[in-house]
C-alpha atoms as a PDB file:
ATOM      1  CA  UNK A   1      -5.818  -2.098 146.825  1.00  0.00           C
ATOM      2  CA  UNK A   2      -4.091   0.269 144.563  1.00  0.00           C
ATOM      3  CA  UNK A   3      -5.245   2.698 142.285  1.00  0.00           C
ATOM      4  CA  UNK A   4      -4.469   2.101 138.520  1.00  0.00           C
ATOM      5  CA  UNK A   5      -3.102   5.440 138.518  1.00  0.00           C
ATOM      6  CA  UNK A   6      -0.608   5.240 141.178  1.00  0.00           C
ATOM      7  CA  UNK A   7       0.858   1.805 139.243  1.00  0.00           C
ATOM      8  CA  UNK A   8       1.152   3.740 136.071  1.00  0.00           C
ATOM      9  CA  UNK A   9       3.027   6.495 138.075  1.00  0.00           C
ATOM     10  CA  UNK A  10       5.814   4.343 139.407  1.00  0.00           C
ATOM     11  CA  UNK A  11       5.671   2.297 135.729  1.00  0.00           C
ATOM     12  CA  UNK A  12       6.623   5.475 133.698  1.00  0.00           C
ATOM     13  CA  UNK A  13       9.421   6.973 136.476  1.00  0.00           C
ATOM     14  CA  UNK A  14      11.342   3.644 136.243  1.00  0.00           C
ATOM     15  CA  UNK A  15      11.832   3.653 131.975  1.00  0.00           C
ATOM     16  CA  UNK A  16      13.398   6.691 132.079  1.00  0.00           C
ATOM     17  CA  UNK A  17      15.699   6.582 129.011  1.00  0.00           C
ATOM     18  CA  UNK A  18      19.472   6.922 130.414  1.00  0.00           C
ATOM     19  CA  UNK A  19      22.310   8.870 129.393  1.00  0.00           C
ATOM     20  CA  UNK A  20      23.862   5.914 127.022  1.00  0.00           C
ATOM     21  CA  UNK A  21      24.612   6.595 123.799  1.00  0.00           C
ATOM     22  CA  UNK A  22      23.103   9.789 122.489  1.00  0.00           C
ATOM     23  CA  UNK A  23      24.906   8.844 119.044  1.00  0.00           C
ATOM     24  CA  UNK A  24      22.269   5.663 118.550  1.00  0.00           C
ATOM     25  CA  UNK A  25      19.250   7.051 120.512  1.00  0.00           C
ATOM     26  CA  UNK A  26      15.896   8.042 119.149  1.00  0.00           C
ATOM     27  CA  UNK A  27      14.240  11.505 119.509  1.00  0.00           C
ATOM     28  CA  UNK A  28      11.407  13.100 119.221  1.00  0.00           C
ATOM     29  CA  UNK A  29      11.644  16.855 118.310  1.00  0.00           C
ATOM     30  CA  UNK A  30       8.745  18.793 118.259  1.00  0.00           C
ATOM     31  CA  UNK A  31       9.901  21.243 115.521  1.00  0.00           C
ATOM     32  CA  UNK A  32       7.313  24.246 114.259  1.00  0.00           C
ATOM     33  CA  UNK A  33       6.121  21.788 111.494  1.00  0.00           C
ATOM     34  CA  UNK A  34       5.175  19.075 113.906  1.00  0.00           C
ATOM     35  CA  UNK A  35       7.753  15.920 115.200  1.00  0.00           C
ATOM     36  CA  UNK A  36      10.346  14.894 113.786  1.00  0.00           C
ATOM     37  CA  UNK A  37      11.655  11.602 115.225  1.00  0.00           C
ATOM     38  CA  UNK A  38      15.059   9.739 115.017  1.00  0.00           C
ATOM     39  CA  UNK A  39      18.553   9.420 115.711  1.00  0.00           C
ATOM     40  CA  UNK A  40      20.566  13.132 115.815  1.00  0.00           C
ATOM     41  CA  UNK A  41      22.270  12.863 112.526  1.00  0.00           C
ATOM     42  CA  UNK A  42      18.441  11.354 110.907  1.00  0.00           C
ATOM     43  CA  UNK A  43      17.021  14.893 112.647  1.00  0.00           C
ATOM     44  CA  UNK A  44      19.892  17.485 111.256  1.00  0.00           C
ATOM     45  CA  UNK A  45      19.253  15.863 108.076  1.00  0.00           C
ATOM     46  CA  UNK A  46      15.410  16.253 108.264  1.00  0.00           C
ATOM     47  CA  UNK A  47      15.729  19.835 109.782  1.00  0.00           C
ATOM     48  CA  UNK A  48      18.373  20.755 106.700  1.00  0.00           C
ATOM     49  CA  UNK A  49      15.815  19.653 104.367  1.00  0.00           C
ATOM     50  CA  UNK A  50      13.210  21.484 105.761  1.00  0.00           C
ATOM     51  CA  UNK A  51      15.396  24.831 105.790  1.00  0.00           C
ATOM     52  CA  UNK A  52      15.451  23.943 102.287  1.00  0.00           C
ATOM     53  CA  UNK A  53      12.432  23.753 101.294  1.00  0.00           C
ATOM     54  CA  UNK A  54      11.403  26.841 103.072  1.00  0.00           C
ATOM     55  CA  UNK A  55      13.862  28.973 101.124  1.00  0.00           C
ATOM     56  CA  UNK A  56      12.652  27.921  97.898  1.00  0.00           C
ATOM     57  CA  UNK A  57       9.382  28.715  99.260  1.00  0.00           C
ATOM     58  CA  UNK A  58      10.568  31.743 100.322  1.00  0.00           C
ATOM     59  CA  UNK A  59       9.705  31.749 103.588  1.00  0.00           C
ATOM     60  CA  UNK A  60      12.512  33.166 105.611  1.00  0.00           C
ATOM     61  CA  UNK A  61      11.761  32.812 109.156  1.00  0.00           C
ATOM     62  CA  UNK A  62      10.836  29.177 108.860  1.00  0.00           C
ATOM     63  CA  UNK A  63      14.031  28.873 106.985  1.00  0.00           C
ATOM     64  CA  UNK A  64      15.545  29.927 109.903  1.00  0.00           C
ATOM     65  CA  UNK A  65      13.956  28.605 112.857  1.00  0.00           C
ATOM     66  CA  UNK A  66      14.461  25.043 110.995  1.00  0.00           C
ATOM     67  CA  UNK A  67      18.194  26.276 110.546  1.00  0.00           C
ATOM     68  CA  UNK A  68      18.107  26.864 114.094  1.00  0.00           C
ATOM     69  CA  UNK A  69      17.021  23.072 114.961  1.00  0.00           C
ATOM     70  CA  UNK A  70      19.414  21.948 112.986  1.00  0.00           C
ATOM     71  CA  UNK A  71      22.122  23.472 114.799  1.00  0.00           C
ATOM     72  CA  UNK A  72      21.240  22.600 118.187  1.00  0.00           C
ATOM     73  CA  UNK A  73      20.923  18.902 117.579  1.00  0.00           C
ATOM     74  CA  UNK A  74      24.720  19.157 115.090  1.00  0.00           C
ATOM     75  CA  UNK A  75      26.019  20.484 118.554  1.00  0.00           C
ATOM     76  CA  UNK A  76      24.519  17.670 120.569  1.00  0.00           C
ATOM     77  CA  UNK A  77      25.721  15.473 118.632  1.00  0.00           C
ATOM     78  CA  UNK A  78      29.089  16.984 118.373  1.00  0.00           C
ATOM     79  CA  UNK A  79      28.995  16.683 121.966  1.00  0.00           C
ATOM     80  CA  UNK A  80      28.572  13.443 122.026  1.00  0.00           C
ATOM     81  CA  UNK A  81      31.002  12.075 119.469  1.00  0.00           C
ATOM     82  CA  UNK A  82      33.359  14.613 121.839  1.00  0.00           C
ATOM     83  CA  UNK A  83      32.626  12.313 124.654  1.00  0.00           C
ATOM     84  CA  UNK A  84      33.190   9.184 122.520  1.00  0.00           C
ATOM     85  CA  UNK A  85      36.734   9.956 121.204  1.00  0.00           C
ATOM     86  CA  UNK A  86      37.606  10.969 125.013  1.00  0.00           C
ATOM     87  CA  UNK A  87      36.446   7.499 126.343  1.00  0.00           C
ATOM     88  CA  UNK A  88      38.033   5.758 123.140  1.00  0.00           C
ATOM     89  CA  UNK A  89      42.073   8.082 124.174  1.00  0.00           C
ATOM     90  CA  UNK A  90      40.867   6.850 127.591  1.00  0.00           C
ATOM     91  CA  UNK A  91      40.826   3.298 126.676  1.00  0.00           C
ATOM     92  CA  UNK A  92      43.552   2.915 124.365  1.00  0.00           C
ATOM     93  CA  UNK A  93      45.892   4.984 126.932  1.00  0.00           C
ATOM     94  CA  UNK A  94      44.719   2.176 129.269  1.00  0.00           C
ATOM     95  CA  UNK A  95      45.539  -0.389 127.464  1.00  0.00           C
ATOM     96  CA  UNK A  96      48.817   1.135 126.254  1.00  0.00           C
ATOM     97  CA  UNK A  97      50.029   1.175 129.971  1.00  0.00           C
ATOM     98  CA  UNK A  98      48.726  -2.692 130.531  1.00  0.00           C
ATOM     99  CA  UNK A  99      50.913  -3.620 127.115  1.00  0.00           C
ATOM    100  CA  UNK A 100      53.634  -2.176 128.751  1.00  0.00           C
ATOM    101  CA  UNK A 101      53.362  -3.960 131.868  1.00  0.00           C
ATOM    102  CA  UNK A 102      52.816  -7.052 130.495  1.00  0.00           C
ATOM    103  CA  UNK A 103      56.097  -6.633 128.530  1.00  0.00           C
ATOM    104  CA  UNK A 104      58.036  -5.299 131.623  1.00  0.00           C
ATOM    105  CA  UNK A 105      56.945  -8.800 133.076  1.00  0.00           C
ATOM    106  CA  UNK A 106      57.819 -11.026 130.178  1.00  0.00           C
ATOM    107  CA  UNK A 107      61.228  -9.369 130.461  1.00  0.00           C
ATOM    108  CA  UNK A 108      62.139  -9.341 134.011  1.00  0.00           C
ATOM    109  CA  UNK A 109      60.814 -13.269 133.617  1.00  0.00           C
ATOM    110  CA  UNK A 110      63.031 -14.045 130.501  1.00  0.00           C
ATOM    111  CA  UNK A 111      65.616 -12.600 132.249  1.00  0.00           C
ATOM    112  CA  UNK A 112      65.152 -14.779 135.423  1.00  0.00           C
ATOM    113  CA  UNK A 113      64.895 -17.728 133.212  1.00  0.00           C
ATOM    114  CA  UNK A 114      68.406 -16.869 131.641  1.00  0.00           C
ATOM    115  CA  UNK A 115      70.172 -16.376 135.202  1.00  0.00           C
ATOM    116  CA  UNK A 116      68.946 -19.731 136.650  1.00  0.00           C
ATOM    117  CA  UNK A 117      69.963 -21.300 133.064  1.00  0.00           C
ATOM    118  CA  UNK A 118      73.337 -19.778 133.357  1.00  0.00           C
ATOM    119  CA  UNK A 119      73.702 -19.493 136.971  1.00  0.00           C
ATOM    120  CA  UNK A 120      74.302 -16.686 139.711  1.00  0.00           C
ATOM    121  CA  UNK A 121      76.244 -14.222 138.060  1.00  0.00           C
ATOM    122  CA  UNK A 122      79.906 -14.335 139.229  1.00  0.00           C
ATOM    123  CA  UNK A 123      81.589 -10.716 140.505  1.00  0.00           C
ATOM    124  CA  UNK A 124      84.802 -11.876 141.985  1.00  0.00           C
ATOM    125  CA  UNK A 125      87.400 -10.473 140.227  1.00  0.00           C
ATOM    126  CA  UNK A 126      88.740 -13.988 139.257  1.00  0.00           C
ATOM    127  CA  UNK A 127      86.198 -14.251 136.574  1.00  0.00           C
ATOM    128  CA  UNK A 128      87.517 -14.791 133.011  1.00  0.00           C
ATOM    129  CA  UNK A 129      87.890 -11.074 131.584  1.00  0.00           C
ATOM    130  CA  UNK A 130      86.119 -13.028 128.287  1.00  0.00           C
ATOM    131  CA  UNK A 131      82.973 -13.369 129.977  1.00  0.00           C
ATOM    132  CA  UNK A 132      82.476  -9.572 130.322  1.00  0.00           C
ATOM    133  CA  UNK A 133      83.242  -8.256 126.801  1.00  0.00           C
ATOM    134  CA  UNK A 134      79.227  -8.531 125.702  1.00  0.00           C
ATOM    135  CA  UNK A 135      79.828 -10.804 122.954  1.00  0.00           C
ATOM    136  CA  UNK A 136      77.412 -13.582 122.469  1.00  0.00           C
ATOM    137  CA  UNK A 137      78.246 -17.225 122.783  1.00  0.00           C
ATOM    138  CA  UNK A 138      78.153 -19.019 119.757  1.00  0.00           C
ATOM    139  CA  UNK A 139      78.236 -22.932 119.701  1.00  0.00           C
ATOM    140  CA  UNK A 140      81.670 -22.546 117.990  1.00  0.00           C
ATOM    141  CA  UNK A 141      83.020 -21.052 120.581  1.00  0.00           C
ATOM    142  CA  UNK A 142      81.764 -23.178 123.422  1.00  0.00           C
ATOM    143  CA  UNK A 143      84.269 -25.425 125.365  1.00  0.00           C
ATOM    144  CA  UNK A 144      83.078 -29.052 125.475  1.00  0.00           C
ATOM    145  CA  UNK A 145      83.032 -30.259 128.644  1.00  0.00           C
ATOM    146  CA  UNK A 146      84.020 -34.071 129.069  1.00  0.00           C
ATOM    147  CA  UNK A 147      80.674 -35.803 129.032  1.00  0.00           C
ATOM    148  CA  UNK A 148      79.545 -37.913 131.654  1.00  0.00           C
ATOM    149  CA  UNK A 149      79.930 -41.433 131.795  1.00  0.00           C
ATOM    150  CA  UNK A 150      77.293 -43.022 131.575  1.00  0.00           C
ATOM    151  CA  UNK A 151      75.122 -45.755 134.004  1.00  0.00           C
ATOM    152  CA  UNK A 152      74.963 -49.345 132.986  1.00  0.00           C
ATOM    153  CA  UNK A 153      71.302 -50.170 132.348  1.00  0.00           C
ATOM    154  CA  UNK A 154      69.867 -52.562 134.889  1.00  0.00           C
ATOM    155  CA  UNK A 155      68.909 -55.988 133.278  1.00  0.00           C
ATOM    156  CA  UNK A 156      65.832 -56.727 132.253  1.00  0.00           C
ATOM    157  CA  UNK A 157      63.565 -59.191 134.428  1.00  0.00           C
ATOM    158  CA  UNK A 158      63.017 -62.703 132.413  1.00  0.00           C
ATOM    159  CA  UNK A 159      59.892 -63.461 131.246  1.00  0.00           C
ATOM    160  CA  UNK A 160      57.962 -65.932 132.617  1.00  0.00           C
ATOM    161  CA  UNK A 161      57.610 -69.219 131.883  1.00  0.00           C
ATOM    162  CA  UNK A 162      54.354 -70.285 129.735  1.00  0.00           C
ATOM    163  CA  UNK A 163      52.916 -72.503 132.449  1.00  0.00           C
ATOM    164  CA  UNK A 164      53.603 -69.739 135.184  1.00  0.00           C
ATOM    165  CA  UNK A 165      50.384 -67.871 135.552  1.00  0.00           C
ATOM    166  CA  UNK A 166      51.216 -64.166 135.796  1.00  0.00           C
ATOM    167  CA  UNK A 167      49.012 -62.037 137.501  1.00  0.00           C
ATOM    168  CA  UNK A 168      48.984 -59.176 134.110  1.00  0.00           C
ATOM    169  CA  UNK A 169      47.958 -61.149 131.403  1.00  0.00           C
ATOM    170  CA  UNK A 170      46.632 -59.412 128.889  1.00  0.00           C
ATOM    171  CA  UNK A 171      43.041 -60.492 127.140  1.00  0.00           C
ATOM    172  CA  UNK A 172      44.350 -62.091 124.204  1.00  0.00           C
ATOM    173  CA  UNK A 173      46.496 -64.209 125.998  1.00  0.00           C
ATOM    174  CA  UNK A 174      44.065 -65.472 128.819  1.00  0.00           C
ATOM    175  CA  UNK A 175      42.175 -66.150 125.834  1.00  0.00           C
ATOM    176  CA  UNK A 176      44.715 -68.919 124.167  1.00  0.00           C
END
């Protein structure tokens, strides 16, 4: 059986508080007038305060040691918000480059859909020299081609009779 103490141990190592967000995370600073706990910019605000108070007290040193705290938690959380805006470029640059793909595709596409609308392009030089001066077609323009004739319709098949029993009669008229 284990010890109680050997449990704890292997408890505590595991809830180790990761890197994360530094921004968002709770500290605890043991300052020179006892802890101070809370998020970075909750502790430089504390810490300022106290530097505050001990001028007006007129206590210089602790003025300056709480000066001093201050500092070193505005530059870790400088740091941080460093680190943020460089994953935030970072992510935006990424998904500048996948907007662009995605638009290279929809254009090579849209352009594959006009060729096999309009057919192979022609480059025998027998080609109408109108086809290559990079105006747009306008319905005006167009030459009507003769339209197909058309295919007689198929007669219908006749009813049948009232007395013939068909095999897709409907509810309502089994029911008659």
């Amino acid at each position: 059986m284990r010890s109680s103490k050997s449990r704890s141990r292997n408890k505590n190592r595991n809830n180790r508080p990761s890197g994360g967000n530094i921004i968002n995370r709770v500290f605890d600073s043991s300052g020179p007038d006892g802890k101070v706990r809370g998020t970075p910019q909750q502790i430089i605000d504390k810490y300022n305060q106290l530097h505050r108070d001990a001028q007006l007290s007129g206590d210089r040193v602790a003025a300056e040691n709480f000066a001093q705290h201050a500092e070193h938690y505005t530059r870790l959380l400088a740091e941080a918000q460093r680190e943020v805006d460089k994953a935030r470029e970072e992510q935006e640059e990424a998904n500048r480059q996948r907007q662009a793909e995605r638009d290279r595709e929809r254009a090579e596409r849209l352009k594959a859909q006009e060729e096999a609308a309009n057919g192979p392009a022609s480059d025998d030089a027998t080609a109408p020299a109108e086809a290559d001066n990079g105006l747009v077609e306008t319905p005006e323009n167009r030459v009507e081609e003769a339209p197909k004739p058309k295919k007689p319709r198929r007669p219908r098949k006749p009813k049948a009779a009232e007395g013939e029993g068909s095999a897709d009669n409907t509810p309502s008229e089994a029911a008659e």
